[in-house]
Protein backbone atom coordinates (compact mmCIF):
# COMPACT_ATOMS: atom_id res chain seq x y z
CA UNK A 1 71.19 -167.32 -18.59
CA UNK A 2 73.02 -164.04 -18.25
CA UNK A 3 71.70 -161.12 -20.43
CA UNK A 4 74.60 -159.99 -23.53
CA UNK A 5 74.26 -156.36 -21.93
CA UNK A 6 75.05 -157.76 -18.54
CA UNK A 7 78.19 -156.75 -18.49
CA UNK A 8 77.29 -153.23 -19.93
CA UNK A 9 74.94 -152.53 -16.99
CA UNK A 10 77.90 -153.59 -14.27
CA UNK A 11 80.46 -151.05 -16.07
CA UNK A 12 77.97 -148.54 -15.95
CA UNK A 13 77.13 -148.05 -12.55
CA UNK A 14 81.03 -149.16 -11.41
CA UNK A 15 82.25 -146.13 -13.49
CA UNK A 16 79.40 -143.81 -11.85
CA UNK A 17 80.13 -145.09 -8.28
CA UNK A 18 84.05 -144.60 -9.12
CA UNK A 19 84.07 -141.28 -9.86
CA UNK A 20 81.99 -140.67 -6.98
CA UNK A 21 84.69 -142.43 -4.86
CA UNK A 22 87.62 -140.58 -6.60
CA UNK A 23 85.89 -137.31 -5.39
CA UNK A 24 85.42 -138.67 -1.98
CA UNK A 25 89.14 -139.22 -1.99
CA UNK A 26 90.28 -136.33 -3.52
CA UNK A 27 89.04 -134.48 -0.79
CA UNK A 28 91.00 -136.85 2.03
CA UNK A 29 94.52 -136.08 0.65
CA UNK A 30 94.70 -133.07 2.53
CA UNK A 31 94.36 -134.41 6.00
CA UNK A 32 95.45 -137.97 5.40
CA UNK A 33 98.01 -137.50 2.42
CA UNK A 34 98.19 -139.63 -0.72
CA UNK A 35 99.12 -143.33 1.40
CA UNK A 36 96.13 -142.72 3.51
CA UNK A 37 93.89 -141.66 1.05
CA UNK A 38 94.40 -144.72 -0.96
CA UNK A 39 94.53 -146.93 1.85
CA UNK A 40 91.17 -145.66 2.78
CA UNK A 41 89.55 -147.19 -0.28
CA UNK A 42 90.59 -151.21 1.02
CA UNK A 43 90.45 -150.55 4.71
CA UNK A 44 86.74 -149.01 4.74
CA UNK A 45 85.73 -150.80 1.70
CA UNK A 46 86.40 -154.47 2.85
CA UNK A 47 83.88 -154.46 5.47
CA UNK A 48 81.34 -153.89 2.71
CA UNK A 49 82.70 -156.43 0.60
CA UNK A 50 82.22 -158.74 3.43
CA UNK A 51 78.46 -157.93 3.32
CA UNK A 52 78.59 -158.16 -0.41
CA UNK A 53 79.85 -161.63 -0.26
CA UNK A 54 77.40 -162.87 2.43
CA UNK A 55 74.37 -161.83 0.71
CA UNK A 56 75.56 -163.57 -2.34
CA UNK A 57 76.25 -166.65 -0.33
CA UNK A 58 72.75 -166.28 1.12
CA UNK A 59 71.36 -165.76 -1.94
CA UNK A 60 73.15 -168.31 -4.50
CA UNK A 61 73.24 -170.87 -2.10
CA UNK A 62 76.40 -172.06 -3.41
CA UNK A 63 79.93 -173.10 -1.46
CA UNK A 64 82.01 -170.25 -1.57
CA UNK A 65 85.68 -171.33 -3.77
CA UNK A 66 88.65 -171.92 -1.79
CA UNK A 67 91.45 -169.99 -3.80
CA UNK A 68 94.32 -171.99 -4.53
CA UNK A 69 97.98 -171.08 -5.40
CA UNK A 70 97.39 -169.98 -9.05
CA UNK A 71 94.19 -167.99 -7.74
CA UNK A 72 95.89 -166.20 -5.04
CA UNK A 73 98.95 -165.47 -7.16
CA UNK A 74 96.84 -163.56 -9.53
CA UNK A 75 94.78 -161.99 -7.10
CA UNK A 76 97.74 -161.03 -5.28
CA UNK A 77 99.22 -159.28 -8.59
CA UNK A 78 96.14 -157.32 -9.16
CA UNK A 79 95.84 -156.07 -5.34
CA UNK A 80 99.40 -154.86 -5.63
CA UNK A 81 98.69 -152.87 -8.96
CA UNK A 82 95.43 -151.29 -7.90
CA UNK A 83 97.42 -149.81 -4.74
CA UNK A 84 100.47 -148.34 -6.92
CA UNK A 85 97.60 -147.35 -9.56
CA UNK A 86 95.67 -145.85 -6.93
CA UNK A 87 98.25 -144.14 -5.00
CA UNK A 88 99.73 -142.76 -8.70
CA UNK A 89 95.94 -141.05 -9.36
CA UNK A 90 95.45 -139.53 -6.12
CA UNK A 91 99.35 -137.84 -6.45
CA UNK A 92 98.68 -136.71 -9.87
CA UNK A 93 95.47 -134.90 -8.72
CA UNK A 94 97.27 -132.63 -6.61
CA UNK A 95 98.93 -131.33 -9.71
CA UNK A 96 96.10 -131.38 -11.92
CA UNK A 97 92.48 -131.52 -12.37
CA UNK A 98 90.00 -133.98 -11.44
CA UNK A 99 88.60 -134.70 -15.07
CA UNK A 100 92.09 -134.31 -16.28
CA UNK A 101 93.78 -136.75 -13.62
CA UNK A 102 90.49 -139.12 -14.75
CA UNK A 103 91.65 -138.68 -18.19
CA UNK A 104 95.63 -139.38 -18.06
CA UNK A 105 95.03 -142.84 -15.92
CA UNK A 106 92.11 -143.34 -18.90
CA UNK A 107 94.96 -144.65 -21.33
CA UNK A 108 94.13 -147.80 -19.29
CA UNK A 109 91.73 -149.50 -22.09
CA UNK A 110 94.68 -149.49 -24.71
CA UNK A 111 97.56 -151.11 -22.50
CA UNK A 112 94.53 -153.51 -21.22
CA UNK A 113 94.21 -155.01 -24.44
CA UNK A 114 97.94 -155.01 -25.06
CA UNK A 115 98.43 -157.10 -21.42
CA UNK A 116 95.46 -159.20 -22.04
CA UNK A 117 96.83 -159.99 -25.40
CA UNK A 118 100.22 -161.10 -24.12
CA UNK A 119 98.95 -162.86 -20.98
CA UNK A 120 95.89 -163.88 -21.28
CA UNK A 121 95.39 -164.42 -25.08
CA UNK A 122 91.98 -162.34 -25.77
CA UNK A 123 93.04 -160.57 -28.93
CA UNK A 124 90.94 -157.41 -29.55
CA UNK A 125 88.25 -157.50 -32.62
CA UNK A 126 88.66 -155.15 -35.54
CA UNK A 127 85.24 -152.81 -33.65
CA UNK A 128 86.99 -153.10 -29.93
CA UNK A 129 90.50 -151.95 -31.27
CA UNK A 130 88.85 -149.23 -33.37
CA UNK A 131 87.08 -148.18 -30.21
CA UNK A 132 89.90 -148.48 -27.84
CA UNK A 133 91.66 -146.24 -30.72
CA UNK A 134 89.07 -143.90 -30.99
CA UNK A 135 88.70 -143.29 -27.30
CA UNK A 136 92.64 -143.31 -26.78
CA UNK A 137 93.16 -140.41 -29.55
CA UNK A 138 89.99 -138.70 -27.09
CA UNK A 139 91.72 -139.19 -24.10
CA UNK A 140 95.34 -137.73 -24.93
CA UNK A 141 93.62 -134.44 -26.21
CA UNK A 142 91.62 -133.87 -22.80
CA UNK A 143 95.36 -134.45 -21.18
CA UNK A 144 97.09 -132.26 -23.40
CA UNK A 145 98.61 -129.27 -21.28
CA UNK A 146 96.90 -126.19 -21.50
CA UNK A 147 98.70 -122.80 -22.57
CA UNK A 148 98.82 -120.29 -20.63
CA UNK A 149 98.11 -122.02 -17.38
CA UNK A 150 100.35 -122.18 -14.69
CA UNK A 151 102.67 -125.48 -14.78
CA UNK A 152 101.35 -126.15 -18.21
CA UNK A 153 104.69 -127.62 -19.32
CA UNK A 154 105.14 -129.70 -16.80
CA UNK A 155 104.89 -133.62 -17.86
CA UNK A 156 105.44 -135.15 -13.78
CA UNK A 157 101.14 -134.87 -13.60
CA UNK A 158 101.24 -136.84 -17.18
CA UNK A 159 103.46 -139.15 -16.42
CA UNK A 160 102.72 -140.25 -13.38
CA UNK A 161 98.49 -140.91 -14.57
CA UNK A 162 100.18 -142.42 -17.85
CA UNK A 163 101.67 -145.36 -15.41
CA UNK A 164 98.95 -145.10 -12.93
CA UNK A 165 97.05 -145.93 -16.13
CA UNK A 166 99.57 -148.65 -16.56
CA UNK A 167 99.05 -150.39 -12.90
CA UNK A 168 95.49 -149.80 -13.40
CA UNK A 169 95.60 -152.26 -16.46
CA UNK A 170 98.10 -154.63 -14.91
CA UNK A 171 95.09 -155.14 -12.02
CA UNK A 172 92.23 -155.33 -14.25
CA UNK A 173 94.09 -158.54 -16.04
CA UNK A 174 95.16 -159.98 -12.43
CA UNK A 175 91.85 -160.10 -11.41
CA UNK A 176 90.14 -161.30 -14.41
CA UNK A 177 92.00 -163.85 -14.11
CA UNK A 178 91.75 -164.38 -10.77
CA UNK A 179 88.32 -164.41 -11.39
CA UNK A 180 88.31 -167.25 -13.87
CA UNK A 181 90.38 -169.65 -12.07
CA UNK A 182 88.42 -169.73 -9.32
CA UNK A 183 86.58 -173.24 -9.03
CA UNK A 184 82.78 -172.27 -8.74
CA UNK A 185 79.91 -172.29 -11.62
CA UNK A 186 79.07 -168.49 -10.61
CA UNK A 187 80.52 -165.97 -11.84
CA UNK A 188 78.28 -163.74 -9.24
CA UNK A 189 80.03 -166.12 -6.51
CA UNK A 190 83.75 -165.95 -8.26
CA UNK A 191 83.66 -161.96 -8.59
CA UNK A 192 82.43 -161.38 -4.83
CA UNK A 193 84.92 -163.80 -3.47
CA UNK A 194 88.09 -162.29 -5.45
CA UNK A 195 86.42 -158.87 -4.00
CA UNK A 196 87.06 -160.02 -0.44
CA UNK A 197 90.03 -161.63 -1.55
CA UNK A 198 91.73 -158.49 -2.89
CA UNK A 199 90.64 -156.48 -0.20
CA UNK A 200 92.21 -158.34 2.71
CA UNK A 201 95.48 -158.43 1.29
CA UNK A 202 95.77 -154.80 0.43
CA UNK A 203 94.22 -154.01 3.98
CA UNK A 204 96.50 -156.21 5.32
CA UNK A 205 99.46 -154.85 3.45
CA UNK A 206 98.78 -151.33 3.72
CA UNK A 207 98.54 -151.61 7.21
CA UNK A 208 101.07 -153.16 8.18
CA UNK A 209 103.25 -150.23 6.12
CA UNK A 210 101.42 -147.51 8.11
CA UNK A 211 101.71 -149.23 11.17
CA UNK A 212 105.27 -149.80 10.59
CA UNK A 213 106.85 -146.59 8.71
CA UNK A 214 103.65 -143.48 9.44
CA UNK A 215 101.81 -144.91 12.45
CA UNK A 216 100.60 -140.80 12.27
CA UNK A 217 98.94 -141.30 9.33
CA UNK A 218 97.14 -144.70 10.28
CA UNK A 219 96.00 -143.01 13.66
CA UNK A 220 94.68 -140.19 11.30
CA UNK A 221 92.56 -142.57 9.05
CA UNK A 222 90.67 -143.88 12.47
CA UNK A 223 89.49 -140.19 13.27
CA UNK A 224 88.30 -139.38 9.92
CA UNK A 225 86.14 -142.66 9.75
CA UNK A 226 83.13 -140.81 8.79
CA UNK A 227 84.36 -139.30 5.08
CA UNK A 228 86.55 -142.46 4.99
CA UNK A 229 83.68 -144.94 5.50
CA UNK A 230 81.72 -142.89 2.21
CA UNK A 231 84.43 -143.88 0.56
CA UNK A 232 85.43 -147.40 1.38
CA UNK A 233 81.76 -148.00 0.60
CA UNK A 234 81.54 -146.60 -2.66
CA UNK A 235 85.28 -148.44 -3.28
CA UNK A 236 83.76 -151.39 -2.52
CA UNK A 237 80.16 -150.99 -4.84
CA UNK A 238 82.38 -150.15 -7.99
CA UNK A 239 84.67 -153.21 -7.23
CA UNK A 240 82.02 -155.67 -6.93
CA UNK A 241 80.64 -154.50 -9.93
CA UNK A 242 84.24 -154.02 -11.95
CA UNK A 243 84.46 -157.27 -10.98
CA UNK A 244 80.99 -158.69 -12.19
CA UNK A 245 81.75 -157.36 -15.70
CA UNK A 246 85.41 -159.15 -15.96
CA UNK A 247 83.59 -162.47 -15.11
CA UNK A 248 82.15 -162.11 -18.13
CA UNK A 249 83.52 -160.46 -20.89
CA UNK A 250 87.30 -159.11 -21.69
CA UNK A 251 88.51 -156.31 -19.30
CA UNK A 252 89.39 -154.49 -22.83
CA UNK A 253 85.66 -154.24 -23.00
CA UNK A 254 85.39 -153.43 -19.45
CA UNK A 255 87.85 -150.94 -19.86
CA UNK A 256 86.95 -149.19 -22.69
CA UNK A 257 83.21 -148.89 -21.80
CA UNK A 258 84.52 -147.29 -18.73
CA UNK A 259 85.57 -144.48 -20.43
CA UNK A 260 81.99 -142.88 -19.86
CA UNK A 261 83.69 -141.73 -16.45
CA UNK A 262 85.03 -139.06 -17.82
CA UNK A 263 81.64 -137.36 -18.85
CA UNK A 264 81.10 -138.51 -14.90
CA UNK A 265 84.07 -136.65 -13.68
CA UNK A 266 82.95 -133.69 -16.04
CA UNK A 267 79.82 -133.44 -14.50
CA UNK A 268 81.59 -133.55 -10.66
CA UNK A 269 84.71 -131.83 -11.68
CA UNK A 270 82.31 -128.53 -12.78
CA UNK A 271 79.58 -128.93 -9.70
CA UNK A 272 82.13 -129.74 -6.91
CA UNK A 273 85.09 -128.31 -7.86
CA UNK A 274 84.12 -125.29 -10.01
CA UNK A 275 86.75 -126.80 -13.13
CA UNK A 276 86.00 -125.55 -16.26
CA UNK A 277 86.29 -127.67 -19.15
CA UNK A 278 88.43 -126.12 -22.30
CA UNK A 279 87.52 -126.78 -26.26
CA UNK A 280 90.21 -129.99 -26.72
CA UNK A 281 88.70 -131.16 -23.65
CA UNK A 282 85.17 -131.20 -25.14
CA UNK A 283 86.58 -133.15 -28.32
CA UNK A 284 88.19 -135.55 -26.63
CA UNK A 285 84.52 -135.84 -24.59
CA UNK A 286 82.86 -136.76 -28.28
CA UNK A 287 85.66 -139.10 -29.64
CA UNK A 288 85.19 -140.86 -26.64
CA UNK A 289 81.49 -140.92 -27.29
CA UNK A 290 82.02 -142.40 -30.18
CA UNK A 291 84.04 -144.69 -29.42
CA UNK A 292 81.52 -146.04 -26.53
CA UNK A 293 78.94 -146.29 -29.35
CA UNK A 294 81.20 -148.21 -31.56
CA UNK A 295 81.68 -150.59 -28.72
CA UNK A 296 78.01 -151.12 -27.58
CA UNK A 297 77.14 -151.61 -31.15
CA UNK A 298 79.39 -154.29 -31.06
């Protein structure tokens, strides 16, 4: 029987090995630019996933699912979003800070329970909504422009984590739902598969873009395959365990549990990139505190 705080424990470390990733790629945009830093995360990551699966397989003893057409086309919907939410984060990074980049695309957990209501039919309780509207009121004052600062006033950096945010939410229901239509009694088995799943087609995608329109850039990704592979790895822990929590329980739970990152990406945003964190920031930090609390005490 799987423990009610199951799906607590997976969020946890997937938001801790995320923002470890998201630093890892940060620091590729420079040499590989914002395509091949997000391409990074499926190509180096699905090898791993591959492992992942196996040792499930090994372990569960259990057939792994063939995917059929309604599987695949919602699989296929959430690869699709992750890259454009991906791709969307890293860009908005180079205009803004980490923690701040992590908080724009953080709007995710209240457009996740709008989508999930509309397509999937999990309608928030009154604790989850008050949490997702806690946490949402937390997030917009961390992305709130700073006066004073140097391209303060500009909204491209907002807007383009708001819709990042967006895609991001659009992928978590895809694959939840991939997840759930898959024919297998393990959830453990039905989360590593869409894993593998998702990963081939965005490797496969990807690549064929590169290979096609910035052969450059592809050629680039193969010589920095040591930073790359930290990254596909960690890409590839947080998935499979993103993806253990949705086989679960909501992704507007998921979601809005996830918000912890941002004390995460506080802590690497002031050791690894010397960002210091303003007064809103910090109260937008607590509310979302709060609103964690209010969740797990639901």
């Amino acid at each position: 029987m799987i423990p009610t705080y199951a799906w607590a424990v997976f969020t946890l470390v997937a938001a801790g090995a995320q923002t470890l990733r998201n630093a890892a790629q940060r620091e590729l945009i420079g040499t590989l630019g914002t395509v091949g830093a997000t391409h990074v995360r499926f190509l180096f990551g699905l090898p791993f996933a591959l492992v992942f699966l196996c040792l499930v397989r090994a372990f569960s003893g259990l057939p792994l699912p063939l995917p059929g057409t309604v599987a695949l086309v919602w699989i296929l919907f959430g690869a699709l979003a992750q890259i454009a939410a991906t791709g969307l984060m890293l860009a908005t990074m180079k205009a803004r800070s980490f923690v701040v980049t992590t908080a724009y695309t953080k709007t995710e957990p209240l457009q996740v329970a709008v989508f999930a209501a509309a397509f999937l039919g999990e309608k928030p309780g009154l604790r989850l909504a008050l949490a997702i509207g806690v946490a949402t009121v937390g997030v917009m004052l961390m992305s709130w422009p700073r006066r004073g600062l140097e391209g303060a006033q500009s909204w491209q950096p907002a807007l383009l984590g708001l819709v990042a945010g967006t895609f991001f939410a659009v992928s978590a229901i895809g694959f939840r739902q991939g997840i759930l239509v898959l024919p297998t009694p393990s959830f453990v088995v039905a989360a590593s598969t869409t894993l593998v799943v998702g990963l081939c087609l965005q490797t496969i995608l990807l690549s064929l873009y590169l290979a096609v329109f910035d052969s450059t850039t592809l050629r680039s990704i193969m010589r920095a395959w040591r930073p790359s592979l930290l990254a596909g790895f960690l890409g590839a822990f947080a998935s499979q365990f993103w993806f253990l929590a949705f086989a679960i329980t909501s992704a507007a739970a998921v979601r809005t549990l996830a918000l912890v990152e941002m004390i995460f990406a506080q802590i690497v945003s002031r050791r690894a990139f010397r960002q210091k964190t303003s007064r809103r920031e910090l109260v937008g930090m607590v509310l979302i505190a709060i609103a964690v609390v209010l969740l797990l005490q639901g």
